[in-house]
Protein backbone atom coordinates (compact mmCIF):
# COMPACT_ATOMS: atom_id res chain seq x y z
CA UNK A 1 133.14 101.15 123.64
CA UNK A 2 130.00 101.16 125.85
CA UNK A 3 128.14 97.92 125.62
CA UNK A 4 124.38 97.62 124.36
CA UNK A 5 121.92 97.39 127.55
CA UNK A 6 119.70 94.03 126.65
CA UNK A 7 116.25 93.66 129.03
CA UNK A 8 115.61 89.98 129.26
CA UNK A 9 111.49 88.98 129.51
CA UNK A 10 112.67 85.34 131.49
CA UNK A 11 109.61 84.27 130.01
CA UNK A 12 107.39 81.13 131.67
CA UNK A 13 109.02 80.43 135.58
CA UNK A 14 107.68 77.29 134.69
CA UNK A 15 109.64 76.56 132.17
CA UNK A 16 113.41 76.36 131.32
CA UNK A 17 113.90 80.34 130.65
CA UNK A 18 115.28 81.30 134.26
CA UNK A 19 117.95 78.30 133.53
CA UNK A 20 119.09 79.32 130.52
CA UNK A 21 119.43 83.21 131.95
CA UNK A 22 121.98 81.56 134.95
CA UNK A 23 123.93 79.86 132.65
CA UNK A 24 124.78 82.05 130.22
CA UNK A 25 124.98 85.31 132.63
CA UNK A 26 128.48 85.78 132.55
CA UNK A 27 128.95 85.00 129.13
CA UNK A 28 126.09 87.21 128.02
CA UNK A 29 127.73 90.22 130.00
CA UNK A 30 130.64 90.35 127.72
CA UNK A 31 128.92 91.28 125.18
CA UNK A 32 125.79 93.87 126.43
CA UNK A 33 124.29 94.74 130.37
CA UNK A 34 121.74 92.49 130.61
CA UNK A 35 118.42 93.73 132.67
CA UNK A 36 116.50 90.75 133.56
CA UNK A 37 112.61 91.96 133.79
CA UNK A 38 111.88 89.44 137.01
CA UNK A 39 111.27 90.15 140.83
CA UNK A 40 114.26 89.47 143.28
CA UNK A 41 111.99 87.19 145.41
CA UNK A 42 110.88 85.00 142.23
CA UNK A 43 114.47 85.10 141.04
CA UNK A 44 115.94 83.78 144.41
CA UNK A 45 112.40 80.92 144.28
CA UNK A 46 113.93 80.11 140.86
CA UNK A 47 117.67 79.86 141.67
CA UNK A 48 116.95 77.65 144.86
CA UNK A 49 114.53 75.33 143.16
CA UNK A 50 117.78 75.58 140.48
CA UNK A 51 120.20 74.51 143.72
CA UNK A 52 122.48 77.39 141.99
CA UNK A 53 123.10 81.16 143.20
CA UNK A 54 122.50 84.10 141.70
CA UNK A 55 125.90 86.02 140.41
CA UNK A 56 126.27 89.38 142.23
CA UNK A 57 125.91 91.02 139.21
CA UNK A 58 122.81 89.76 137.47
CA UNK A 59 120.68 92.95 137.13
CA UNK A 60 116.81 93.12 137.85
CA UNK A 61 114.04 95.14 137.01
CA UNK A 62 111.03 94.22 139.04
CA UNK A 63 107.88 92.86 138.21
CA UNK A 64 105.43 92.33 140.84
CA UNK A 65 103.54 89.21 141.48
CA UNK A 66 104.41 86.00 143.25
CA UNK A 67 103.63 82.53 142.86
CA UNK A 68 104.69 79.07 143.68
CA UNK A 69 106.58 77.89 140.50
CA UNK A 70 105.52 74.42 139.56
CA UNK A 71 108.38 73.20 137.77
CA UNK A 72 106.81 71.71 133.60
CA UNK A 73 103.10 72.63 134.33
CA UNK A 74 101.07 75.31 132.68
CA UNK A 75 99.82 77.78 135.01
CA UNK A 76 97.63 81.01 134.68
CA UNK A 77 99.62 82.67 137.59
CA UNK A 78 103.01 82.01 135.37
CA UNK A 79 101.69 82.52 132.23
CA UNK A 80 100.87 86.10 133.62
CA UNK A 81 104.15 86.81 135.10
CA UNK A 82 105.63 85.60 131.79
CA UNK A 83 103.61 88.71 130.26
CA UNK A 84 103.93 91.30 132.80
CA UNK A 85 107.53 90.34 132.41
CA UNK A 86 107.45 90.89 128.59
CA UNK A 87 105.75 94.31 129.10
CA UNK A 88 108.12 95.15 131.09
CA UNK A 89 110.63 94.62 128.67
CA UNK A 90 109.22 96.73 126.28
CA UNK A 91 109.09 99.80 128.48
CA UNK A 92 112.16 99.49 128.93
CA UNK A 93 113.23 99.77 125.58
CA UNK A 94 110.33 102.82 125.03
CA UNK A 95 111.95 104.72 127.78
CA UNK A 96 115.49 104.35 126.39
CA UNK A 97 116.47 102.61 129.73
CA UNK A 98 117.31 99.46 127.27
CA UNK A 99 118.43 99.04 123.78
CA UNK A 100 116.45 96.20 122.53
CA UNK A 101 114.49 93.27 123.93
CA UNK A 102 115.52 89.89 124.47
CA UNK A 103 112.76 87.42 125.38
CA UNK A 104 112.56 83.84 126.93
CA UNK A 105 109.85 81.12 125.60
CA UNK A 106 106.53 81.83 126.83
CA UNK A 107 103.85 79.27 126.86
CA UNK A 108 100.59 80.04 124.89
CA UNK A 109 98.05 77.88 127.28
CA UNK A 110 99.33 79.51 130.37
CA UNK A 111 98.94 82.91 128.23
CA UNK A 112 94.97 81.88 127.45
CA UNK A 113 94.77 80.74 130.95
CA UNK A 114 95.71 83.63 132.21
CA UNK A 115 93.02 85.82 130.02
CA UNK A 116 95.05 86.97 127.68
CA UNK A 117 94.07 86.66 123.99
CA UNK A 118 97.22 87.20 122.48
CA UNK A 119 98.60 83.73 120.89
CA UNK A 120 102.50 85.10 121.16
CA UNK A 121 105.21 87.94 121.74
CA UNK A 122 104.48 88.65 117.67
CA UNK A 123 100.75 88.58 118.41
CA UNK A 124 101.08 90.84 121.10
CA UNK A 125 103.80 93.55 119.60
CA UNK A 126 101.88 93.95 116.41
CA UNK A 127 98.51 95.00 118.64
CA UNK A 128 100.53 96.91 121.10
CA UNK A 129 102.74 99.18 118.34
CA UNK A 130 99.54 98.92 116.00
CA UNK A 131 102.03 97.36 113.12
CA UNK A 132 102.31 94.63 111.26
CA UNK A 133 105.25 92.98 112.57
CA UNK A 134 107.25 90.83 110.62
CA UNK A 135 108.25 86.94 112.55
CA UNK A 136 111.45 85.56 111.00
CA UNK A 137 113.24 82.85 111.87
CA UNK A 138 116.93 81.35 111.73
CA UNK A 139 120.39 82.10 112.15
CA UNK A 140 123.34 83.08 109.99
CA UNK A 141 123.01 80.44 107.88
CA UNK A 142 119.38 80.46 107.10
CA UNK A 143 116.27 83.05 107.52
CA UNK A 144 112.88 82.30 107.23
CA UNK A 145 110.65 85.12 107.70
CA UNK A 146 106.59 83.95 108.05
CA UNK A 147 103.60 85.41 105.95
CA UNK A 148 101.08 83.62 107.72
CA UNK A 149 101.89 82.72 111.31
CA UNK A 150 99.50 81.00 114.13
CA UNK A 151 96.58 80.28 112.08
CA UNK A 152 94.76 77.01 110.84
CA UNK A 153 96.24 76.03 107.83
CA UNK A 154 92.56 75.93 105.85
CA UNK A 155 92.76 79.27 106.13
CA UNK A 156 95.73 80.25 104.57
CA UNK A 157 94.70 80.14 101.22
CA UNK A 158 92.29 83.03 101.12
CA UNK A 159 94.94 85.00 102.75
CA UNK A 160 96.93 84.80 99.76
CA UNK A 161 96.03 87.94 98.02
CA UNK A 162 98.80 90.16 95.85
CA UNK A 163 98.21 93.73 97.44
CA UNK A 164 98.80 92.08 100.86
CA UNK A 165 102.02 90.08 99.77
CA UNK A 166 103.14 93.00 98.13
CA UNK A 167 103.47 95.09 101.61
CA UNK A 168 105.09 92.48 103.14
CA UNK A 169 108.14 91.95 100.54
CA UNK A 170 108.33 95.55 100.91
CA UNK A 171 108.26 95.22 104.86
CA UNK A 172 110.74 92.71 104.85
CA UNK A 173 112.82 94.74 102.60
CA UNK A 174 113.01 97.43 105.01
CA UNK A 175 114.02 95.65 107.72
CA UNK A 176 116.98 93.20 106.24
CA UNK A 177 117.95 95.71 103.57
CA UNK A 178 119.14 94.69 100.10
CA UNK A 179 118.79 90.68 100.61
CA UNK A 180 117.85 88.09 98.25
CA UNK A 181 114.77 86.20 99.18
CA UNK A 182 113.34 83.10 98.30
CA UNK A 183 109.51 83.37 98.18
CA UNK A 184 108.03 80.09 98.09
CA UNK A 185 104.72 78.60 96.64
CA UNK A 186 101.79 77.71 98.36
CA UNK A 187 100.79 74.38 96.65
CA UNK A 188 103.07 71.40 95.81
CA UNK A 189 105.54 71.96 92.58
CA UNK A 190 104.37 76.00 93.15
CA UNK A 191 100.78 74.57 91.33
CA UNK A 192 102.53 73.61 88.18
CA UNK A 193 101.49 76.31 86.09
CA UNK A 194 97.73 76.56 87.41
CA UNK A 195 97.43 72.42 87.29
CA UNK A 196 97.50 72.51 91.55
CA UNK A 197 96.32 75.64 92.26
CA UNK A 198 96.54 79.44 91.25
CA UNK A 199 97.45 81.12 94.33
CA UNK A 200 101.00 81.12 92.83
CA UNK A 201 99.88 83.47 90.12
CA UNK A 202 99.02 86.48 92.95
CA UNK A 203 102.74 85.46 94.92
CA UNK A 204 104.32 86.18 91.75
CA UNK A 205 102.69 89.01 90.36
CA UNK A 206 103.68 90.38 94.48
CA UNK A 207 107.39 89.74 93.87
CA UNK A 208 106.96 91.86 90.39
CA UNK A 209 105.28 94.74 91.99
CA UNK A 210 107.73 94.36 95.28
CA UNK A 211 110.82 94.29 92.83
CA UNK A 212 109.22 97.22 90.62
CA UNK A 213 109.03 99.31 93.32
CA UNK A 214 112.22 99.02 95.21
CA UNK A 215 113.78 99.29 91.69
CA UNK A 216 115.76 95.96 91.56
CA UNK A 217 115.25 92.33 91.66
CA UNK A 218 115.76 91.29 94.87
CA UNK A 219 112.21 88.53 95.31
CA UNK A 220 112.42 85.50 93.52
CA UNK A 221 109.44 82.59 93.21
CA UNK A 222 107.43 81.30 93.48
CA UNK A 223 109.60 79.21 94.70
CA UNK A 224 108.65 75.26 94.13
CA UNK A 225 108.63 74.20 98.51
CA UNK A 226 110.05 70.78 98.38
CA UNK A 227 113.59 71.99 96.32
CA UNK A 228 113.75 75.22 98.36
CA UNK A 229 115.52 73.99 100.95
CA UNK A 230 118.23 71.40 99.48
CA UNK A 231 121.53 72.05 99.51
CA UNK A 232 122.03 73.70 96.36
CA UNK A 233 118.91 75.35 96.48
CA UNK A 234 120.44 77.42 99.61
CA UNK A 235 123.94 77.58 98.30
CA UNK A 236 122.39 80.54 96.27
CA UNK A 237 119.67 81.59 99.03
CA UNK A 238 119.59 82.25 103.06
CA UNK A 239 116.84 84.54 102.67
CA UNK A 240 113.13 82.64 102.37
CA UNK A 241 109.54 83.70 102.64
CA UNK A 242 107.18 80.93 103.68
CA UNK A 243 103.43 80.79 102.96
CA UNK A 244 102.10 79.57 106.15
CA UNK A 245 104.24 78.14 109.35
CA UNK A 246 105.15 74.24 109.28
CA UNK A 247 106.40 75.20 105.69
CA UNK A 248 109.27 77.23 106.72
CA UNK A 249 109.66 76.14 109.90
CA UNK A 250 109.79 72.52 109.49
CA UNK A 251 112.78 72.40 107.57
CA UNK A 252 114.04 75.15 109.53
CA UNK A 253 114.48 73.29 112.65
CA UNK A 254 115.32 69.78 111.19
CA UNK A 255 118.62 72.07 110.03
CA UNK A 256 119.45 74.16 112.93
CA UNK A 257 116.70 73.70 116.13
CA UNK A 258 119.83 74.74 118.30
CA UNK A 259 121.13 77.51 116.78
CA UNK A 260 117.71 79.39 115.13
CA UNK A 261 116.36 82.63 116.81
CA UNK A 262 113.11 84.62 116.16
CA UNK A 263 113.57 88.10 115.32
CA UNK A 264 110.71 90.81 115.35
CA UNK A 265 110.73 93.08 112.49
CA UNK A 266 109.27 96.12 110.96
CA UNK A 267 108.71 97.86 114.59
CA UNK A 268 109.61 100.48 116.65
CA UNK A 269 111.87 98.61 118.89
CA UNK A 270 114.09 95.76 118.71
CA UNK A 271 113.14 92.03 119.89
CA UNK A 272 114.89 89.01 119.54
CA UNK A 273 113.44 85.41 120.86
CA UNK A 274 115.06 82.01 121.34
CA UNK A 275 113.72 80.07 118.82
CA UNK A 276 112.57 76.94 120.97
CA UNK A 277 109.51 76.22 123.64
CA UNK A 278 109.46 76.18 127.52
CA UNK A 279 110.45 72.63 127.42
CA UNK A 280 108.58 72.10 130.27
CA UNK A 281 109.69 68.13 130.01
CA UNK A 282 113.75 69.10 131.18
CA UNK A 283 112.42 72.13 133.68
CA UNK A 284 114.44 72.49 136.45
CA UNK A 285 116.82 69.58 135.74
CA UNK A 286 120.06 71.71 134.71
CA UNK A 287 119.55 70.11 131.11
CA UNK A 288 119.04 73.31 129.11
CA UNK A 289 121.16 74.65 126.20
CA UNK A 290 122.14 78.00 125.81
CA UNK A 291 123.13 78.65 122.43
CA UNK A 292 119.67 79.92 120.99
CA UNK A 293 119.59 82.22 123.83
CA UNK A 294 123.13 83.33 123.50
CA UNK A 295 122.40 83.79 119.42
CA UNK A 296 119.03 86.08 120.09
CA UNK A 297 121.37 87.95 121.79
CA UNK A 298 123.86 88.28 119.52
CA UNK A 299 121.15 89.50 117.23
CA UNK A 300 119.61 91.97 118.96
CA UNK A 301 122.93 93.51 119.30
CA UNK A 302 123.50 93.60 115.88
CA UNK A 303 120.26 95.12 114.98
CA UNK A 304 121.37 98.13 117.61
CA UNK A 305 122.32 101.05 115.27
């Protein structure tokens, strides 16, 4: 059976992305072709810097630029190539040269340094396909897909609004099929009936309309926060919507930091992300781990129809 072609963004050369790509090349080629979206001259910068080689096989697609890579720093002239890399990526997957897109952490100063004015990959694929992308979160044993991503928490509130909740659930729907799914509250004890809050009262008149419409009761909430995520809570659940950010992903990576990938939803083409930084503190000191990266690849294959 032919195997899935995967284009790797490598993400900030700053950063630990380039590491984790060495490491797990050869195991990552069992499963898919991977094209890495990187120059040959910043590759071989990266490997020495590394003190490893690059495998015979390791696949490139080039993306101009060089730059001196300045192992944990944030940089305008990496946070560019981490983009132009990530673009690259994308093309690749437009022209049918690639299946779906696998990306490395980028880091969002170097990004605004740079001149950019995206905040993230998300950020960026929902203004480049003009659609509202969908960021979840997790792994096999728990999803968490975001309503409200990279925005100040005093302004989440007046973003919860029942016609716009309503198009997500259905979103989310038809991307991850027939799932259950958690929705969660906004306020503490999902306001207590009005007593904390009433934003609860437009989630949950969402998740009727969202149910109504697909024609079964898949939504469920809101979705008191602080129970959501016990034990028994998710015994029943490993679907959840979270209000804003730290909500969902909090808990999410107190449970499974290592193992947790971002996945891109509701768009043209397929993206997975490791679900972790550039951990610019470990750069360049062979201390990386590989298992996010080898688990946003798993995904992305399994997304590949």
């Amino acid at each position: 059976m032919k195997k899935p072609i995967i284009a790797v963004s490598v993400g900030d050369l700053n950063g630990v992305g380039i590491e984790i790509a060495l490491k797990a090349h050869a195991e990552v080629s069992k499963l898919c072709n991977p094209i890495y979206c990187i120059h040959t001259h910043m590759l071989e910068k990266a490997a020495k810097l590394l003190g490893v080689k690059v495998p015979n096989d390791f696949s490139t697609s080039p993306v101009e630029g060089e730059f001196e890579i300045k192992a944990g720093q944030v940089d305008a002239a990496s946070g560019k190539y981490s983009y132009d890399s990530f673009m690259s990526a994308i093309k690749l997957c437009e022209t049918k040269e690639a299946d779906a897109v696998v990306t490395m952490p980028i880091h969002k100063e170097a990004w605004k340094r740079a001149g950019l004015h995206f905040v993230g990959h998300t950020d960026l694929l929902r203004d480049y396909f003009k659609q509202d992308a969908i960021m979840m979160l997790g792994c096999e044993k728990m999803f968490v897909a975001l309503y409200t991503e990279h925005i100040p928490l005093r302004d989440v509130p007046a973003t919860i609004k029942k016609e716009k909740i309503t198009l997500f659930l259905l979103d989310l729907h038809r991307s991850i099929g027939d799932k259950k799914v958690a929705v969660l509250g906004l306020n503490p004890h999902a306001g207590d009936n009005g007593v904390l809050g009433d934003e609860e009262r437009e989630i949950e008149e969402a998740i009727n309309r969202a149910n109504e419409t697909i024609g079964k009761e898949l939504f469920f909430g809101a979705i008191v926060p602080d129970i959501a995520f016990t034990p028994h809570f998710r015994s029943n659940f490993n679907y959840f919507v979270a209000m804003y950010h730290d909500q969902g992903l909090a808990p999410l990576k107190a449970l499974y930091f290592d193992e947790s990938v971002n996945i891109s939803l509701n768009l043209p083409i397929i993206r997975t992300s490791v679900d972790h930084g550039t951990a610019f503190d470990i750069a360049y000191k062979g201390e990386a781990k590989t298992l996010s990266y080898m688990n946003a690849i798993k995904s992305a294959i399994g997304f590949i129809k």
